[in-house]
C-alpha atoms as a PDB file:
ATOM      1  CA  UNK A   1       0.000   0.000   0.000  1.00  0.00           C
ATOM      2  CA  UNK A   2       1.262   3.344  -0.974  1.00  0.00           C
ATOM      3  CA  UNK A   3       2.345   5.631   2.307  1.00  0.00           C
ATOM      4  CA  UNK A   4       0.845   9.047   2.525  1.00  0.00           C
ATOM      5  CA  UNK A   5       4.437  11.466   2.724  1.00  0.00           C
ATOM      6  CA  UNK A   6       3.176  15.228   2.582  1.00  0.00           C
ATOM      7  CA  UNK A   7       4.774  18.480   3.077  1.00  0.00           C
ATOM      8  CA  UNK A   8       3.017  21.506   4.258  1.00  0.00           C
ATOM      9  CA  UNK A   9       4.173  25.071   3.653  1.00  0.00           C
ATOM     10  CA  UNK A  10       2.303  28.121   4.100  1.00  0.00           C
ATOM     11  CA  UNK A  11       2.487  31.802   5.210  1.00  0.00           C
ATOM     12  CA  UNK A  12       2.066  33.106   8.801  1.00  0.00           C
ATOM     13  CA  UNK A  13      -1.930  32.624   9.566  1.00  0.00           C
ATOM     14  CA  UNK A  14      -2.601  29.674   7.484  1.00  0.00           C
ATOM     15  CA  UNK A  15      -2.366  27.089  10.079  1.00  0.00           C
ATOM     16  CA  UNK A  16       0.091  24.560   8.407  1.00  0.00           C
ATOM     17  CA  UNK A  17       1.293  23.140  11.822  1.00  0.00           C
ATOM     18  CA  UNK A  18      -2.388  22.671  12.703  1.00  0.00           C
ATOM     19  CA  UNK A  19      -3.464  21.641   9.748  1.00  0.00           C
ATOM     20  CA  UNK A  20      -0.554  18.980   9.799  1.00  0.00           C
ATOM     21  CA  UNK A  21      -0.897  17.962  13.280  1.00  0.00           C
ATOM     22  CA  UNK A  22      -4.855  17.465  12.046  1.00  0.00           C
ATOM     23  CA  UNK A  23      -4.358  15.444   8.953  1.00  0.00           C
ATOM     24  CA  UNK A  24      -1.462  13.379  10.627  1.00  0.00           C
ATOM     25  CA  UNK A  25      -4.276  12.201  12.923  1.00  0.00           C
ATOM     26  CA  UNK A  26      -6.939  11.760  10.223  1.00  0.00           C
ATOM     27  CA  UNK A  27      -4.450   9.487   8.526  1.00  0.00           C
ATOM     28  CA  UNK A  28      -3.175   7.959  11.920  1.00  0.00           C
ATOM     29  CA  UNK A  29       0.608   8.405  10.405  1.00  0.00           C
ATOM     30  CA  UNK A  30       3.550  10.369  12.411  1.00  0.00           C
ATOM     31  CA  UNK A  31       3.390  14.126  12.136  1.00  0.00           C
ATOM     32  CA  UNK A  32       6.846  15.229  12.309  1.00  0.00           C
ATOM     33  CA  UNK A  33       7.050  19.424  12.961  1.00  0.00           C
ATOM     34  CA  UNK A  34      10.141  21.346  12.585  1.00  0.00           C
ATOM     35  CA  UNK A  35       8.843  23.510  15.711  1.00  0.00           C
ATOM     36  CA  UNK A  36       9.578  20.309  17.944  1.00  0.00           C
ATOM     37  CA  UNK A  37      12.417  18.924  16.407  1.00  0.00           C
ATOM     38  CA  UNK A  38      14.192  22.195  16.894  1.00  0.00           C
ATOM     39  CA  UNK A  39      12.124  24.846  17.891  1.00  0.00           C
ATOM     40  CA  UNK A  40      15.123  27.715  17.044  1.00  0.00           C
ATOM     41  CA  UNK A  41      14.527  27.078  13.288  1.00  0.00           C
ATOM     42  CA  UNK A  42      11.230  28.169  13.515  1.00  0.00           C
ATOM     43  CA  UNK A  43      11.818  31.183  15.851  1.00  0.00           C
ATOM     44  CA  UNK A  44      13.936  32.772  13.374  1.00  0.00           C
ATOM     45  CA  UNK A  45      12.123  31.833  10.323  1.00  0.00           C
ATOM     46  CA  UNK A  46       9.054  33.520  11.698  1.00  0.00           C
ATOM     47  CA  UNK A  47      10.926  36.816  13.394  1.00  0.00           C
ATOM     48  CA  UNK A  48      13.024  37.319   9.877  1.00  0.00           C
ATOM     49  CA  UNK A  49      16.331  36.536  11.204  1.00  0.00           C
ATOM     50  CA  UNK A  50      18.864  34.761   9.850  1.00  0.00           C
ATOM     51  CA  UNK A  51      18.126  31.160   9.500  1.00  0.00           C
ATOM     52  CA  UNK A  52      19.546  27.521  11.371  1.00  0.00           C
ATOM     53  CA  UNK A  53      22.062  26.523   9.491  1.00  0.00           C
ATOM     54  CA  UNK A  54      20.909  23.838   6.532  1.00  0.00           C
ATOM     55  CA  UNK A  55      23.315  21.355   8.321  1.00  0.00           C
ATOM     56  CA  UNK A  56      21.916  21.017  12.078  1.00  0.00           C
ATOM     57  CA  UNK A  57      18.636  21.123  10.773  1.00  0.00           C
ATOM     58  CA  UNK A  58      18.802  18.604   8.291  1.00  0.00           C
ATOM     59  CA  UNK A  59      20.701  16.690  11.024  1.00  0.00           C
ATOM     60  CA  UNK A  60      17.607  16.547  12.969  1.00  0.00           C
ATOM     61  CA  UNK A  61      15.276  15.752  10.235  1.00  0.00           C
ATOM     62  CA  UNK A  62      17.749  12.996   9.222  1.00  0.00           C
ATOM     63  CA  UNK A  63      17.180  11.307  13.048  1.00  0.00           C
ATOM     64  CA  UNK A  64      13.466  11.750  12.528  1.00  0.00           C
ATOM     65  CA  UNK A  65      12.859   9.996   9.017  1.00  0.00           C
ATOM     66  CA  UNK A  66      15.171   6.972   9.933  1.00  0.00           C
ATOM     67  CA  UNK A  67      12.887   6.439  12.909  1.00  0.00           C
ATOM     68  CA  UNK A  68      10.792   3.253  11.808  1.00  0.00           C
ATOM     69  CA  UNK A  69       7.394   5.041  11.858  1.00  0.00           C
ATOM     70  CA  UNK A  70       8.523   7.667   9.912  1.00  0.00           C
ATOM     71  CA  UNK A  71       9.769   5.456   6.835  1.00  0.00           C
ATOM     72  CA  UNK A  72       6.733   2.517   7.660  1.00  0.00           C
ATOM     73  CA  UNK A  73       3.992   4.644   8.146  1.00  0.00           C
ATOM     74  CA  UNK A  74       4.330   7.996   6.400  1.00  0.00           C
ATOM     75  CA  UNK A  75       4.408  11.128   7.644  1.00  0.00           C
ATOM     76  CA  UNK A  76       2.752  14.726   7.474  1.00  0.00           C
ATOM     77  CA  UNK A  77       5.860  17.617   8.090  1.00  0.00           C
ATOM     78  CA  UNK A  78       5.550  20.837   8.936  1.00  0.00           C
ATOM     79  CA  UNK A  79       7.887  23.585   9.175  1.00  0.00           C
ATOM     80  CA  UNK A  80      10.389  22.238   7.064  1.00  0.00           C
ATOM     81  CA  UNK A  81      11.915  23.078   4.431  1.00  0.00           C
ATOM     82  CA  UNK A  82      12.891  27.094   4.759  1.00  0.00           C
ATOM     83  CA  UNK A  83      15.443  26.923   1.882  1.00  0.00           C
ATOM     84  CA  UNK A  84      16.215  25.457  -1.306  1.00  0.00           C
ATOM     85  CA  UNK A  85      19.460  24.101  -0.460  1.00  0.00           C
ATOM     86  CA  UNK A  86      17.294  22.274   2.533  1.00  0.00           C
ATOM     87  CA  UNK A  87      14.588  20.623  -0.222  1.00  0.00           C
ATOM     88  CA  UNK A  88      16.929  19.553  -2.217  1.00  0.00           C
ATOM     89  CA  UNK A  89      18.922  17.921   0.350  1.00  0.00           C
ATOM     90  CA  UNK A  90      16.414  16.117   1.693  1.00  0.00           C
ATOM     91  CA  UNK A  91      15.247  14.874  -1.608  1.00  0.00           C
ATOM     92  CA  UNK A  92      18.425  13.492  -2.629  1.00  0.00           C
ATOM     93  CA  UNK A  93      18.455  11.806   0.822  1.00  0.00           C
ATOM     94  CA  UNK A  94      15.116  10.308   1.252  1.00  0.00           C
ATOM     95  CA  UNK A  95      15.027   9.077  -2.153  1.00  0.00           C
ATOM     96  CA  UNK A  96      17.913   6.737  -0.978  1.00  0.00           C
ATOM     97  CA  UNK A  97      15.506   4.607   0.654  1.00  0.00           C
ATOM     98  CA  UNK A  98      13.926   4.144  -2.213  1.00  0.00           C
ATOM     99  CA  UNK A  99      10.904   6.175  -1.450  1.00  0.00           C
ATOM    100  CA  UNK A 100       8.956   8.200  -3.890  1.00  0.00           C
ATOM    101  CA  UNK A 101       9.062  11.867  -3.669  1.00  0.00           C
ATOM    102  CA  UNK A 102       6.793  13.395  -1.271  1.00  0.00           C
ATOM    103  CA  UNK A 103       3.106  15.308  -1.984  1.00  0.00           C
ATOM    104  CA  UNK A 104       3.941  19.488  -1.407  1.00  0.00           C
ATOM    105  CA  UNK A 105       1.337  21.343  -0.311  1.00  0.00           C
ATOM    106  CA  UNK A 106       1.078  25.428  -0.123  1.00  0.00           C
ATOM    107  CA  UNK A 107      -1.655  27.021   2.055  1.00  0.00           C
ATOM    108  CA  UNK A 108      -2.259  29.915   0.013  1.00  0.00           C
ATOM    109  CA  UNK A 109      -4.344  33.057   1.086  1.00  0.00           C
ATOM    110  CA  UNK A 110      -5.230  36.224   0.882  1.00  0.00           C
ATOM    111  CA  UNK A 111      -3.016  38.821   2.648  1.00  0.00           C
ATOM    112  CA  UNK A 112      -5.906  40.694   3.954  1.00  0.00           C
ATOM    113  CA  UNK A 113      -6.961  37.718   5.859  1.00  0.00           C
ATOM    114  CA  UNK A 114      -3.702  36.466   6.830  1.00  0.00           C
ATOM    115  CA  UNK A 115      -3.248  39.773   8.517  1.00  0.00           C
ATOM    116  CA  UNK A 116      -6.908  39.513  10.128  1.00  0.00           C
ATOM    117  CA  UNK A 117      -5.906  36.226  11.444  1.00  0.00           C
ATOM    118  CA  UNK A 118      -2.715  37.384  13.103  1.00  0.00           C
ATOM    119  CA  UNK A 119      -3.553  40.535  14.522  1.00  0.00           C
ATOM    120  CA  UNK A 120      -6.723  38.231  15.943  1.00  0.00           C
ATOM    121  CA  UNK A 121      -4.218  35.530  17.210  1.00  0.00           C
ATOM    122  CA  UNK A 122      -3.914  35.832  21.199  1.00  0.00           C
ATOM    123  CA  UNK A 123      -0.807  33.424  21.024  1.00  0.00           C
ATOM    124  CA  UNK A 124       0.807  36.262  18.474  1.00  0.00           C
ATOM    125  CA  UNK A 125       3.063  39.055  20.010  1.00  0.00           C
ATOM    126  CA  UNK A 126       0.672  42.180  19.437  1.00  0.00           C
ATOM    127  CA  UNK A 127       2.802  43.936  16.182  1.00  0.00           C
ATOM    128  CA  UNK A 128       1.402  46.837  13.882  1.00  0.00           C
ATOM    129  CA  UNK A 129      -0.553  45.969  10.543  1.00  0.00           C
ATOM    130  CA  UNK A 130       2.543  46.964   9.172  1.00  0.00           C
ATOM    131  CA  UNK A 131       5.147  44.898  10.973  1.00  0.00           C
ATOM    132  CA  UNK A 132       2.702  42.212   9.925  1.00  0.00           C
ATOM    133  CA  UNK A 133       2.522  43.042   6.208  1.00  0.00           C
ATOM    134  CA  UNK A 134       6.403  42.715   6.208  1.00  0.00           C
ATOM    135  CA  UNK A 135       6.240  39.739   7.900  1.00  0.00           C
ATOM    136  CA  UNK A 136       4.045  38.368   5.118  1.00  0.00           C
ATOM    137  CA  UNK A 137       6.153  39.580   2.362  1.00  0.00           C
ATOM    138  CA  UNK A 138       9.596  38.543   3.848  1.00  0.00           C
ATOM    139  CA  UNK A 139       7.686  34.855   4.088  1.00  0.00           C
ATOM    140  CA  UNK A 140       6.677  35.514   0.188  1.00  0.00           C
ATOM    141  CA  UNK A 141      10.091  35.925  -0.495  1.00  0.00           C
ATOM    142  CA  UNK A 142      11.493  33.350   1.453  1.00  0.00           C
ATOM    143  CA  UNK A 143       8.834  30.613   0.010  1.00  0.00           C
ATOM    144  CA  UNK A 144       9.269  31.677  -3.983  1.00  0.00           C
ATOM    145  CA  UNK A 145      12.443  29.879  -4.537  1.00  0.00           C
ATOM    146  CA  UNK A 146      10.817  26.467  -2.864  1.00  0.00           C
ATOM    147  CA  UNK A 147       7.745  26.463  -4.980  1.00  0.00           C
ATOM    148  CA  UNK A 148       9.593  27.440  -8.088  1.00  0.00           C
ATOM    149  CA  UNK A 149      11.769  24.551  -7.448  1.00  0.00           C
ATOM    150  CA  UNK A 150       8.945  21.534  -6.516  1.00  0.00           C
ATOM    151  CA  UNK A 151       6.845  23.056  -9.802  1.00  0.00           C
ATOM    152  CA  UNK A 152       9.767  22.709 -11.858  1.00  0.00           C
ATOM    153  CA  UNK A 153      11.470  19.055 -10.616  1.00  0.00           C
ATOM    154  CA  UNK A 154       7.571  17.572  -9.902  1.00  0.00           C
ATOM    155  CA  UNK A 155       5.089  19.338 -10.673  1.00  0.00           C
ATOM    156  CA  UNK A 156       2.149  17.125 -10.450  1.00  0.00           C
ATOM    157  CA  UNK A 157       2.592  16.452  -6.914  1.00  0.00           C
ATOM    158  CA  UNK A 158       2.604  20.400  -5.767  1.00  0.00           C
ATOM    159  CA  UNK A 159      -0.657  21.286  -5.127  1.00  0.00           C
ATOM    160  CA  UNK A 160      -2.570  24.622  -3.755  1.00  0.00           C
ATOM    161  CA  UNK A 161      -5.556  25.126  -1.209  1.00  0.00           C
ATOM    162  CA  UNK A 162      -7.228  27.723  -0.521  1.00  0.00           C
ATOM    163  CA  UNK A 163      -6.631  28.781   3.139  1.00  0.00           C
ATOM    164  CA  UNK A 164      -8.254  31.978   3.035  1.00  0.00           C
ATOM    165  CA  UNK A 165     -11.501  29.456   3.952  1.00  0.00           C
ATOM    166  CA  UNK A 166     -12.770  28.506   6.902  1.00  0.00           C
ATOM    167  CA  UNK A 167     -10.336  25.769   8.718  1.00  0.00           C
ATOM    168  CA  UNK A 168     -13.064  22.649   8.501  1.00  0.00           C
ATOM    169  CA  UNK A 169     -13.139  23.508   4.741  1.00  0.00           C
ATOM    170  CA  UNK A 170      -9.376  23.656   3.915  1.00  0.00           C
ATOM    171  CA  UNK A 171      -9.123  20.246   6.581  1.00  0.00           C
ATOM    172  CA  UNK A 172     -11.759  18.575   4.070  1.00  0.00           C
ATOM    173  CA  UNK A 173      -9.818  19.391   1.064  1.00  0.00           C
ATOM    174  CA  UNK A 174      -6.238  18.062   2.021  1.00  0.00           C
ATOM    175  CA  UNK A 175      -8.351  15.114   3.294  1.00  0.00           C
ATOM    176  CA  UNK A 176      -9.459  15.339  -0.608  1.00  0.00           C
ATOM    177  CA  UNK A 177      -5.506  15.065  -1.642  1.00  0.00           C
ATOM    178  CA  UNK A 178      -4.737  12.191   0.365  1.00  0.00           C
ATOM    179  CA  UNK A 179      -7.466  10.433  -1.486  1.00  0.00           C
ATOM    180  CA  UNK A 180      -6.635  11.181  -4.377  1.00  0.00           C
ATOM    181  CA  UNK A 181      -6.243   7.487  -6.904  1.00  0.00           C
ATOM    182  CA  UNK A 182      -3.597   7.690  -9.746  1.00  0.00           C
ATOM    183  CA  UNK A 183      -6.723   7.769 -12.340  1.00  0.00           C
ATOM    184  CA  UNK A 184      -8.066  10.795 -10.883  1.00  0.00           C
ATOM    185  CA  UNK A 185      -8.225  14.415 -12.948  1.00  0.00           C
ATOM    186  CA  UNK A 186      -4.944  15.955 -10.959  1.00  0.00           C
ATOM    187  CA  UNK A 187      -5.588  19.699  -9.653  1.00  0.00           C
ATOM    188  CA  UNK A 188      -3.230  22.424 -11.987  1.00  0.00           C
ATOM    189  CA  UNK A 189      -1.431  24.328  -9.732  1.00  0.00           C
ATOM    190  CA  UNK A 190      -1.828  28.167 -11.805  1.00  0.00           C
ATOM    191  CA  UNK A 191      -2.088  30.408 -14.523  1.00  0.00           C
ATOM    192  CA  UNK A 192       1.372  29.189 -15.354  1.00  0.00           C
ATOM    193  CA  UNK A 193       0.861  25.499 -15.375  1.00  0.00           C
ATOM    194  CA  UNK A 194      -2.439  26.080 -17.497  1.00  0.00           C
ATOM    195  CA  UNK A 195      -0.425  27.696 -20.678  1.00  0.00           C
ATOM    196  CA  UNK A 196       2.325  25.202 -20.306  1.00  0.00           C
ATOM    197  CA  UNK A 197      -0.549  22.757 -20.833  1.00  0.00           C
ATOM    198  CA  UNK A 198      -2.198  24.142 -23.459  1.00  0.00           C
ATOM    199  CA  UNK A 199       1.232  24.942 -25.216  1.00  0.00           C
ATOM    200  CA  UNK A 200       1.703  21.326 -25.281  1.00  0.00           C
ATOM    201  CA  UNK A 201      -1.839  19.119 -24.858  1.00  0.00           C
ATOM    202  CA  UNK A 202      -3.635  18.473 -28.291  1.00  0.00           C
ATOM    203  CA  UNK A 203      -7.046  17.974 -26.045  1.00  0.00           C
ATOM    204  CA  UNK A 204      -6.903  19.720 -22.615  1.00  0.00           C
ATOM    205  CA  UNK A 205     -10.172  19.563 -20.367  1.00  0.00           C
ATOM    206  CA  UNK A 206     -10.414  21.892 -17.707  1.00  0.00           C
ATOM    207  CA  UNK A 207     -12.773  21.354 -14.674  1.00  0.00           C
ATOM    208  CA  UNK A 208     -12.940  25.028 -13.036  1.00  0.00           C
ATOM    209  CA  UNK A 209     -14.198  23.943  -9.461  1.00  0.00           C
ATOM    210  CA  UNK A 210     -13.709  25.353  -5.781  1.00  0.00           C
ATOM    211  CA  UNK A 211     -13.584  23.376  -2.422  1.00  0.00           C
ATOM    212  CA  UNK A 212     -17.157  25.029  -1.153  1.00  0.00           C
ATOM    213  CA  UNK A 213     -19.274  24.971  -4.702  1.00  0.00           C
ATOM    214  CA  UNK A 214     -21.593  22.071  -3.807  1.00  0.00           C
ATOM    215  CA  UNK A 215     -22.274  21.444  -7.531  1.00  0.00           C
ATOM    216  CA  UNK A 216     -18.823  21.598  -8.179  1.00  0.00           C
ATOM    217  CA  UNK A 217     -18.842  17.939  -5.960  1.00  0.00           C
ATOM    218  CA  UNK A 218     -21.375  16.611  -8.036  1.00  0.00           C
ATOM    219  CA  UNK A 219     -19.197  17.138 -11.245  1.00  0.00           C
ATOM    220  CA  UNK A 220     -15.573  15.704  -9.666  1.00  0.00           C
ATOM    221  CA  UNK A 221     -16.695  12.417  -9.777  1.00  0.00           C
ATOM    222  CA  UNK A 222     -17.710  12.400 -13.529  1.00  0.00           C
ATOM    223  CA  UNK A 223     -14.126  14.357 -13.969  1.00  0.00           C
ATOM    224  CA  UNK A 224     -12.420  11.644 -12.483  1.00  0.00           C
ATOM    225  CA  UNK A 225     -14.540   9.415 -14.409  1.00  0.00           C
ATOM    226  CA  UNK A 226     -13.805  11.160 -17.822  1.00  0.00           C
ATOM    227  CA  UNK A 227      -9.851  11.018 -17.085  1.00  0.00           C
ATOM    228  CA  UNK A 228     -10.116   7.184 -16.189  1.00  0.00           C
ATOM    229  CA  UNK A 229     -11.826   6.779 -19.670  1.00  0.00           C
ATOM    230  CA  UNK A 230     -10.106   8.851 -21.955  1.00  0.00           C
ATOM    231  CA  UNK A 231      -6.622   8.644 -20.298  1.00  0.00           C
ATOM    232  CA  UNK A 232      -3.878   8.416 -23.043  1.00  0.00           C
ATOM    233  CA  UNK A 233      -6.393  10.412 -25.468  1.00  0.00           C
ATOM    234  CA  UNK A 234      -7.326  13.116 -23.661  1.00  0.00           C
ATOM    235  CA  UNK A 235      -5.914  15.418 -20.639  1.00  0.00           C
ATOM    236  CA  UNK A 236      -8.676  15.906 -18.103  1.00  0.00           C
ATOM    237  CA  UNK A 237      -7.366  18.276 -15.256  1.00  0.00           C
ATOM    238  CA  UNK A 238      -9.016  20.365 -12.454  1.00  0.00           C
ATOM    239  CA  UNK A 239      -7.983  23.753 -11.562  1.00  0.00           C
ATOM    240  CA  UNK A 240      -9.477  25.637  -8.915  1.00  0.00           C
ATOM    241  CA  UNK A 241     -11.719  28.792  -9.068  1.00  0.00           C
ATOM    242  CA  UNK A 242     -11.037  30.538  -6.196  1.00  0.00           C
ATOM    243  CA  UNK A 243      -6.605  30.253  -6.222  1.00  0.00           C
ATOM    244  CA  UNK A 244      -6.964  31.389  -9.824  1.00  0.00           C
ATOM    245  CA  UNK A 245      -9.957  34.035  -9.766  1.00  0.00           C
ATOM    246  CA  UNK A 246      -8.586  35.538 -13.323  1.00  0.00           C
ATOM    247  CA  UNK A 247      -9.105  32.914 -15.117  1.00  0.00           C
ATOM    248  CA  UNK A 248     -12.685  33.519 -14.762  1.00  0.00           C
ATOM    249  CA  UNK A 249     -12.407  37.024 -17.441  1.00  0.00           C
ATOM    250  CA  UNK A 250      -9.542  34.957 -19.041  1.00  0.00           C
ATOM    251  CA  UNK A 251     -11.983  32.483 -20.760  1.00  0.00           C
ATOM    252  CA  UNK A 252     -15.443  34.433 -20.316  1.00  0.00           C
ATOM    253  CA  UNK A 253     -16.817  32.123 -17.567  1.00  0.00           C
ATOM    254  CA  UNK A 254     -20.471  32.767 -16.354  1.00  0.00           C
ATOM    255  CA  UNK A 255     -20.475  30.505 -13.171  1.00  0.00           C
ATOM    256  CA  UNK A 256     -18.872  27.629 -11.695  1.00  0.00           C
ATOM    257  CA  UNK A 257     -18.362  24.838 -12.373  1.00  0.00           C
ATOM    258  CA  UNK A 258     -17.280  25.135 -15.420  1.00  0.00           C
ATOM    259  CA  UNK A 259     -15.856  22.542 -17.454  1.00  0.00           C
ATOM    260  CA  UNK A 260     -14.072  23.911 -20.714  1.00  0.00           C
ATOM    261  CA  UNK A 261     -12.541  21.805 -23.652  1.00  0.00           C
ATOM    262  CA  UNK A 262      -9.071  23.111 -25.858  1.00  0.00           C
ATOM    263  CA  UNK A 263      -8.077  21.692 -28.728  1.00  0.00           C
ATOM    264  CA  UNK A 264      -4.708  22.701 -29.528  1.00  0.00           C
ATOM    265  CA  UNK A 265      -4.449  25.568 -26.992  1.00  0.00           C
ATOM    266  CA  UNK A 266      -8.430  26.832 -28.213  1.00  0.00           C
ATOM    267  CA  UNK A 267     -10.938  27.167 -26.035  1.00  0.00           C
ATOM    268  CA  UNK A 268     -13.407  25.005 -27.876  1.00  0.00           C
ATOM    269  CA  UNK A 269     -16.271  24.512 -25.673  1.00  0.00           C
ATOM    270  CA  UNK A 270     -17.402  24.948 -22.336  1.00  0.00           C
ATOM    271  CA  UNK A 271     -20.191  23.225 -20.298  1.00  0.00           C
ATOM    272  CA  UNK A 272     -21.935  25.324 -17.132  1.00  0.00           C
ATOM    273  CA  UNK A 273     -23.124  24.094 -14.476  1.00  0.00           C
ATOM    274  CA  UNK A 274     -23.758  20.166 -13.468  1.00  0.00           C
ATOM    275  CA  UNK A 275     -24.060  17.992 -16.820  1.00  0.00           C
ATOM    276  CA  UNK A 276     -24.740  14.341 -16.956  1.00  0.00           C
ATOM    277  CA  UNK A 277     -21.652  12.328 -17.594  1.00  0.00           C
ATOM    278  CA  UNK A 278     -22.767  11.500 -21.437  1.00  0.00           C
ATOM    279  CA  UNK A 279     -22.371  15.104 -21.963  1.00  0.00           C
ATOM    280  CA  UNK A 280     -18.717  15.309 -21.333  1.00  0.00           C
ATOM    281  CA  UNK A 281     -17.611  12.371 -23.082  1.00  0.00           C
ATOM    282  CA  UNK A 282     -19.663  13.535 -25.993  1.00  0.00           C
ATOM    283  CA  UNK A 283     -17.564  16.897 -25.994  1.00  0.00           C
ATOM    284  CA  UNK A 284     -14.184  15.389 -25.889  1.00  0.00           C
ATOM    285  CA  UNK A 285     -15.776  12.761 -28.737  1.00  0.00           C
ATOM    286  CA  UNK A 286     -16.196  15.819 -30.773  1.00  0.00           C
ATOM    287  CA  UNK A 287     -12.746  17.027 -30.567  1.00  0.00           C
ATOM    288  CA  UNK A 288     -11.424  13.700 -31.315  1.00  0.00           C
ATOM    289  CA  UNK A 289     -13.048  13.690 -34.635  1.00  0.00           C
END
């Protein structure tokens, strides 16, 4: 049985070590948190200083993963890594063992929130809106190099929530991830992903969903279903509404969900609202032709 291995990252406010701690006991596997293992790291991660060095932390993430619950069970981790030269380290190591390369997951939200949250947060040292902002964009920074790096070397397992909603709803949908079956329509990531796609898919199907659209759940399944059938013939991907709100002027959308069809990089078709499955398969028929 495949092992569930994620990473979390996310800015101040988003609740990745919560979130992790959560879904580690969903999943009943170890959740391993940089905050515990060395609690320093994290301090000066989140005051902006200078960070641990790479070495002593990977030291301590080294004892971790060789710990036989770590490498039987899989693992949820938080809080790690802060750098590139970090990820890449502990790539290189961990796929020594012959594992596969973990799931990466980025909380991402909306600053305005984020900064609600904080200022909200009675375990937070009170700071001004502003110290916060800068807080926020030293962590945007920081965090750019990492996610251009896991988009480039795997790109189908980074993935992006939405965790400017409520925490239940952003618990549900990384609940979602771990559930996810190798037939399933896999989520794209951006803006960016999407044209690299349709620079290079003959037939692209795009489900535009969110996490909280309840006709949006009735469609997945019948997404999932159309990947499964058409796999090898057709690209059937997700991408979702609310990370990539432009997207929405981009290709004239009038609601969600929305499930459009491009042949070579066109927007061919789209289908609004919830459509029985014959529908679908009947579009991406048509394109075939």
């Amino acid at each position: 049985m495949k092992t569930k291995q994620f990473i979390l990252l996310g800015p101040p406010g988003a609740g990745v070590k919560d979130h992790a701690a959560a879904l580690a006991k969903r999943w009943g596997i170890p959740h391993v948190s940089m905050g515990a293992l060395m609690p320093e790291a994290i301090a000066t991660a989140t005051t902006g200083d200078a960070a641990a060095p790479d070495a002593a932390v990977m030291k301590r993430i080294r004892q971790r993963f060789e710990q036989p619950d770590v490498v039987l069970k899989g693992w949820v981790l938080d809080g790690f890594p802060q750098t590139l030269d970090q990820a890449q380290a502990f790539d290189e190591w961990w796929a020594k063992f012959g594992k596969p390369a973990a799931t990466v997951v980025y909380l991402k939200a909306m600053t305005g929130i984020l900064v609600k949250r904080l200022s909200a947060d009675e375990n937070e040292p009170e700071q001004p809106i502003s110290a916060i902002r800068r807080r926020l964009e030293r962590h945007q920074e920081a965090i750019a190099p990492l996610l251009d790096y896991y988009r480039q070397q795997r790109p189908a397992q980074l993935k992006t929530i939405n965790a400017s909603l409520s925490f239940a709803e952003v618990a549900a949908a990384l609940a979602d991830l771990g559930n996810e079956g190798t037939e399933a329509a896999r989520l794209i990531q951006d803006e960016a992903e999407l044209d690299a796609l349709l620079a290079k898919e003959s037939l692209l199907v795009v489900d535009c969903m969110a996490s909280w659209c309840g006709s949006c759940k009735q469609v997945t399944p019948l997404i999932d279903q159309l990947a499964k059938s058409y796999q090898g013939r057709a690209t059937v991907m997700k991408i979702d509404f609310d990370v990539n709100r432009s997207i929405t002027k981009r290709f004239g959308l009038k609601g969600i969900p929305a499930v459009m069809f491009f042949k070579d990089g066109e927007l061919i078709e789209t289908l609004i609202g919830v459509k029985a499955y014959k529908e679908y398969s009947a579009a991406v028929t048509r394109l075939l032709a």
